[in-house]
Protein backbone atom coordinates (compact mmCIF):
# COMPACT_ATOMS: atom_id res chain seq x y z
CA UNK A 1 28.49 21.53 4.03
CA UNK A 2 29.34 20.85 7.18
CA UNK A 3 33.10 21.39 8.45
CA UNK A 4 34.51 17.90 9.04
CA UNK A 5 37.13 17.47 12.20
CA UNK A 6 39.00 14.80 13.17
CA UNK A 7 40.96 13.85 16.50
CA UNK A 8 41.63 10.29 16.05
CA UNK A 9 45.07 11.18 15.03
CA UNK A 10 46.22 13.32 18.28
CA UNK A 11 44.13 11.07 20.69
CA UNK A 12 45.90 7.06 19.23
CA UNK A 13 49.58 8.89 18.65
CA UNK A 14 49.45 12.17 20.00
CA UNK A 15 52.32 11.65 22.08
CA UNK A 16 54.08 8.99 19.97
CA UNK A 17 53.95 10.45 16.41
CA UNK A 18 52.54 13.72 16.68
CA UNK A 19 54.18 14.87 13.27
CA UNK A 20 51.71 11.71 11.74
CA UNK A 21 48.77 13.11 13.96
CA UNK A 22 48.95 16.46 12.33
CA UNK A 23 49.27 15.32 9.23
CA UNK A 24 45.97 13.00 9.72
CA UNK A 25 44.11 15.63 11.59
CA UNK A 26 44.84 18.83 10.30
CA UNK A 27 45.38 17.53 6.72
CA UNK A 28 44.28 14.97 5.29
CA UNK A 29 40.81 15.65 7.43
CA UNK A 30 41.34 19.13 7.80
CA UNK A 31 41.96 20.40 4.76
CA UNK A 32 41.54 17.82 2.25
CA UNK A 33 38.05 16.21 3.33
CA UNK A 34 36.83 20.28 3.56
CA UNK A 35 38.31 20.77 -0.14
CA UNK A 36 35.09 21.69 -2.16
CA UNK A 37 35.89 20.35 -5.34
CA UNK A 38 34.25 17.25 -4.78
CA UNK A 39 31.24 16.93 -3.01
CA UNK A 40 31.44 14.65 0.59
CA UNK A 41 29.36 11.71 -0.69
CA UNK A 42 31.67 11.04 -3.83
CA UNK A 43 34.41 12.15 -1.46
CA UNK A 44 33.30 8.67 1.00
CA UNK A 45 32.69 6.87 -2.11
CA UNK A 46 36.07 7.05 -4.03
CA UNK A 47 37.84 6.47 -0.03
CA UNK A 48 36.12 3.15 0.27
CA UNK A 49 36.92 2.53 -3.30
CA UNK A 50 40.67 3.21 -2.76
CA UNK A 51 40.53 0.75 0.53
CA UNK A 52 38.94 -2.05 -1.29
CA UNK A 53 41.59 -1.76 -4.18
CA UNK A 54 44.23 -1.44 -1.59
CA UNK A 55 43.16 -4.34 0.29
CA UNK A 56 42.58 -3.29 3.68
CA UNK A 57 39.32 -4.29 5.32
CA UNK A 58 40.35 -3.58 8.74
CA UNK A 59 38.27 -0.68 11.56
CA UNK A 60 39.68 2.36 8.80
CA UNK A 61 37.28 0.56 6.10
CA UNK A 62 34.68 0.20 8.52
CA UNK A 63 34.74 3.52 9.59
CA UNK A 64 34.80 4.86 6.10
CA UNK A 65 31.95 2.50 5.04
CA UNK A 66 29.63 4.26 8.13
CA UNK A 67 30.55 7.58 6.96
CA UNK A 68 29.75 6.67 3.47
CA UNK A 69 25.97 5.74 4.42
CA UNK A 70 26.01 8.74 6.91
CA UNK A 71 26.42 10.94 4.00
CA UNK A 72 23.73 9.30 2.19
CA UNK A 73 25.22 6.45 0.66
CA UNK A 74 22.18 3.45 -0.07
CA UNK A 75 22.20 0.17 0.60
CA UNK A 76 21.79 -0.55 -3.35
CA UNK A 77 24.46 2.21 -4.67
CA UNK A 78 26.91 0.68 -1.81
CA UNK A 79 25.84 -2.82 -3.08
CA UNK A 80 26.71 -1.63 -6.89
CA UNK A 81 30.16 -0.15 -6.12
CA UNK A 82 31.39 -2.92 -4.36
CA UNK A 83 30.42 -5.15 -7.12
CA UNK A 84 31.92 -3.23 -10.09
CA UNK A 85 35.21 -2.38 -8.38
CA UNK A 86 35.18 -6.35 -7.70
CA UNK A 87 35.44 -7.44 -11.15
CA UNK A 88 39.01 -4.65 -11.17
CA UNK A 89 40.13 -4.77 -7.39
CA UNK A 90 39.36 -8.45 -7.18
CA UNK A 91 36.54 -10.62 -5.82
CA UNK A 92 37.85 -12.10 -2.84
CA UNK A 93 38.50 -8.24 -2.12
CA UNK A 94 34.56 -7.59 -2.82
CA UNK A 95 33.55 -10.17 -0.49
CA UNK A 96 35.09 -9.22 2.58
CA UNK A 97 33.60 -5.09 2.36
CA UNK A 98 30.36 -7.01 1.67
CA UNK A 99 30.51 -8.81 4.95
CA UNK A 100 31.15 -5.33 6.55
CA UNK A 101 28.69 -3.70 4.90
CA UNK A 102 25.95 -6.29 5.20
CA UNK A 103 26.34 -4.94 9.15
CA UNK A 104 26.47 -1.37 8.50
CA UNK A 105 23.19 -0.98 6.21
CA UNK A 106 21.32 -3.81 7.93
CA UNK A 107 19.34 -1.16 9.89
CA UNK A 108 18.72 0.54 7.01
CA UNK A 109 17.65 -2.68 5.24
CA UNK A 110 14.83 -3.55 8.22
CA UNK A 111 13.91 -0.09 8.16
CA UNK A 112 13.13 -0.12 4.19
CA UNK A 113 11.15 -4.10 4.70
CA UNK A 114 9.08 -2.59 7.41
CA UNK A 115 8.18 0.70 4.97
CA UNK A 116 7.74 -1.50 2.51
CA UNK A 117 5.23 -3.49 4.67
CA UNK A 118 3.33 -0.57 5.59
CA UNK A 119 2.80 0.96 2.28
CA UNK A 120 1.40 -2.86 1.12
CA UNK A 121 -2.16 -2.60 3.42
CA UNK A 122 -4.47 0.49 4.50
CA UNK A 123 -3.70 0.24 8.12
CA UNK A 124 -0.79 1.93 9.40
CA UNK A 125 2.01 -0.07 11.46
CA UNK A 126 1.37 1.69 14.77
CA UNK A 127 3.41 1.74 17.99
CA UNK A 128 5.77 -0.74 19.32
CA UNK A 129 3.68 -3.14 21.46
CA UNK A 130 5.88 -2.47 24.40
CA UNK A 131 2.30 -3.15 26.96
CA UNK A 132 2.68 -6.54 25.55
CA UNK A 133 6.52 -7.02 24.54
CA UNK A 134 7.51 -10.12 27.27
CA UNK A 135 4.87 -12.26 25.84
CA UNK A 136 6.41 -11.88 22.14
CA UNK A 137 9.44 -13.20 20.86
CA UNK A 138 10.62 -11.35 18.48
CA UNK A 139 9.29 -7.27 17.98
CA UNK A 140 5.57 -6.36 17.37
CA UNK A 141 3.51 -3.42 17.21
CA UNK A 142 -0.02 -2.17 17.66
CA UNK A 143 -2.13 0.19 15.68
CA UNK A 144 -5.73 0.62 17.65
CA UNK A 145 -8.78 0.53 14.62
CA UNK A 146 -11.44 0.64 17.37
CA UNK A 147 -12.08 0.73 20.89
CA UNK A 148 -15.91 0.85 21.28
CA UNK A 149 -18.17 -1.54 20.79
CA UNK A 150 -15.94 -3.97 18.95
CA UNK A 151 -12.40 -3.72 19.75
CA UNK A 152 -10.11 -3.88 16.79
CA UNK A 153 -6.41 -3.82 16.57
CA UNK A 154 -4.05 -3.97 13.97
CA UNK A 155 -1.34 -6.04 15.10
CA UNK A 156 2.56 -6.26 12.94
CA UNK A 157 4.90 -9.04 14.01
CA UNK A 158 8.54 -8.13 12.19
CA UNK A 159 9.84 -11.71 10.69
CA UNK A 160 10.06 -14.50 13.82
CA UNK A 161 8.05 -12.82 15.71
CA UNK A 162 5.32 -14.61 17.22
CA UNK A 163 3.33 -14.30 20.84
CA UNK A 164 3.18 -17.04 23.30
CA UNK A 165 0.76 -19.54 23.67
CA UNK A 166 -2.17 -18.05 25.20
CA UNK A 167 -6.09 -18.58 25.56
CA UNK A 168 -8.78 -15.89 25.76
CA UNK A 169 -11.18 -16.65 28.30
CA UNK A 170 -15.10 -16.00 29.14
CA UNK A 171 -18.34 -16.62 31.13
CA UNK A 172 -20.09 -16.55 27.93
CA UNK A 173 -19.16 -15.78 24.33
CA UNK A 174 -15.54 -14.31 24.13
CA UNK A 175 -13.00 -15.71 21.61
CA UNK A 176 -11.16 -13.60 19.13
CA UNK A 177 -11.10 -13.11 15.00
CA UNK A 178 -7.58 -12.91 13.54
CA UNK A 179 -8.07 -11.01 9.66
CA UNK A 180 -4.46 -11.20 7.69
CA UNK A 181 -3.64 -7.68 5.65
CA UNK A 182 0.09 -8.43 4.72
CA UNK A 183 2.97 -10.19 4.37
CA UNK A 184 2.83 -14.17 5.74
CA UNK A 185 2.15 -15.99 9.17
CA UNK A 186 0.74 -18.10 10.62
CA UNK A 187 -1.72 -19.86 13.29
CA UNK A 188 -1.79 -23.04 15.38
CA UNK A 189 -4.08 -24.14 17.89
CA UNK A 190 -2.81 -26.45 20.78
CA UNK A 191 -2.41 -30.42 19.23
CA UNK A 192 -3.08 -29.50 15.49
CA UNK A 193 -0.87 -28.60 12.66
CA UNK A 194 0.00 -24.58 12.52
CA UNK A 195 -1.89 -22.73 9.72
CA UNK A 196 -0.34 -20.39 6.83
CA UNK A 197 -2.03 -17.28 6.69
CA UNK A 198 -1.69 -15.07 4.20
CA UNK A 199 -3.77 -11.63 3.07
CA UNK A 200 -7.46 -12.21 3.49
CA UNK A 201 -7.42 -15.56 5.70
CA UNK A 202 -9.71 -15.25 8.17
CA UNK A 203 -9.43 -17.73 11.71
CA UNK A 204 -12.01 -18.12 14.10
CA UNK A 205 -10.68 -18.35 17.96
CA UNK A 206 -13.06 -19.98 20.30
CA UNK A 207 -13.01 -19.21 23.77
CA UNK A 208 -10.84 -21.41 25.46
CA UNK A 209 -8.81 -22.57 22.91
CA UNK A 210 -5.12 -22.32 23.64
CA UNK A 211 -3.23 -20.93 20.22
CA UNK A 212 -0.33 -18.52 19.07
CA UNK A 213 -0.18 -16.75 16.07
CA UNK A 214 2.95 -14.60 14.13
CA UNK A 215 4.80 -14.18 11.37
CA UNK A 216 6.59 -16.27 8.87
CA UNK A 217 10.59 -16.60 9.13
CA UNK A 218 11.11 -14.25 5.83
CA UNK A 219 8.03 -12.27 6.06
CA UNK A 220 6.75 -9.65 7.90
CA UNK A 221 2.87 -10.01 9.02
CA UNK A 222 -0.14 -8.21 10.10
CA UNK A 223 -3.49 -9.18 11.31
CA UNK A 224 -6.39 -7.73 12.59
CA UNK A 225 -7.28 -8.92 15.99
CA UNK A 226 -11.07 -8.90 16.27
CA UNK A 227 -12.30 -9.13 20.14
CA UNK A 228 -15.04 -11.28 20.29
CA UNK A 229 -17.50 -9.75 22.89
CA UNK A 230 -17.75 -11.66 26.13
CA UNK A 231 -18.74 -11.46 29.52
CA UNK A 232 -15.64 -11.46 32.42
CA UNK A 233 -13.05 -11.88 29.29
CA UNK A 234 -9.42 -12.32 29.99
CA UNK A 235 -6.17 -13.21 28.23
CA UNK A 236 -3.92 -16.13 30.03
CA UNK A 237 -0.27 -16.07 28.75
CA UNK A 238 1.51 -19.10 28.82
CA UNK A 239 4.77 -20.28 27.82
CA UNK A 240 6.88 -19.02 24.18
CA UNK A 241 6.63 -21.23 21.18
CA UNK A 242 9.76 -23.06 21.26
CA UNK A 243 12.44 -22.37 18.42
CA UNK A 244 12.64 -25.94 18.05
CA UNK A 245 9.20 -26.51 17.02
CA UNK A 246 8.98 -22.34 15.16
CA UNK A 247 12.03 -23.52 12.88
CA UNK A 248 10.30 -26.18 11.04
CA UNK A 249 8.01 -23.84 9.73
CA UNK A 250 8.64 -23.09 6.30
């Protein structure tokens, strides 16, 4: 394991208690946290356990909350310990390190949506869609199926997310085929209701049609975006979706 160090002690009252500082840095992190008798992750458990009993939810809870998940704490096992030391410690107590540690694992909770997501269809995820980011609200990404002949694109919109309005142009022919693989979203041309799409919808896009498509507010969503072939083809962006008009989505 690791050594763990600590300086917070010396650097906040190094001057003004420096008997205190020693004792924070040298023992209680220096020599107790490094005792191997208990491992660190029950170590970070049974400190968070002792703050919630105590009371305090201040930055000290905080901080041990982040080193709890650091040292491989879940979202689920955090989740269960705060809700069995509730019913002894108190629930009032249990509610306030939920609301801190709804923050700390929330990465960790996007992160495990958007594996989830993935592992649901046979196309992978991709790359964020950072060639196409300012005409999204919200973050996509793009997984290229094919690039001859027909191109094909697997496109994942995290939950929000949708592109601008926008119409795909041509001479002749042109247009675009949206395919859904996962999760829910949705489609709406220009003066007609939006569309729910969920795994095997299939919408047509005519050329010159002006449209956005995206996800649902709870959902993440991906489509295959099927380019229609067409002579002198070209994509006009135009303005976001307002949130107004997104929120009444279901």
């Amino acid at each position: 394991m690791k050594k763990i160090t600590q300086d917070a002690g010396r650097k906040s009252l190094g001057k003004f208690a420096p008997d205190f500082a020693h004792f924070n840095d040298d023992v209680l992190f220096g020599e107790n946290w490094n005792n191997p008798d208990i491992d660190h992750k029950t170590r970070c458990i049974i400190t968070v356990v002792a703050l919630m009993a105590s009371g305090i939810t201040d930055s000290s809870l905080k901080f041990h909350l982040e080193n709890a998940k650091k040292a491989g704490v879940t979202k689920k096992e955090i989740a269960a310990i705060v809700t069995h030391v509730g019913f002894y410690a108190g629930w009032p107590k249990a509610w306030a390190v939920f609301n801190l540690a709804k923050e700390i694992w929330a990465e960790e909770t996007a992160e495990t949506a958007m594996a989830a997501h993935e592992n649901s269809m046979i196309f992978p995820i991709g790359a964020p869609n950072d060639g196409f980011k300012q005409y999204f609200s919200g973050k996509s990404y793009l997984a290229p199926v094919s690039k001859t002949q027909v191109g094909i694109f697997n496109v994942t919109f995290e939950p929000s997310c949708r592109n601008n309005w926008h119409i795909h142009h041509a001479t002749r022919g042109g247009g675009q085929i949206l395919i859904a693989l996962a999760g829910r979203g949705y489609y709406q041309e220009w003066g007609k209701e939006p569309v729910e799409m969920n795994p095997g919808d299939c919408i047509n896009i005519p050329e010159g049609v002006k449209h956005w498509h995206g996800a649902a507010k709870d959902s993440w969503f991906s489509h295959l975006a099927i380019e229609v072939p067409g002579e002198n083809g070209s994509n006009e962006w135009l303005e976001p979706v307002s949130a107004e008009e997104y929120d009444k989505l279901p």
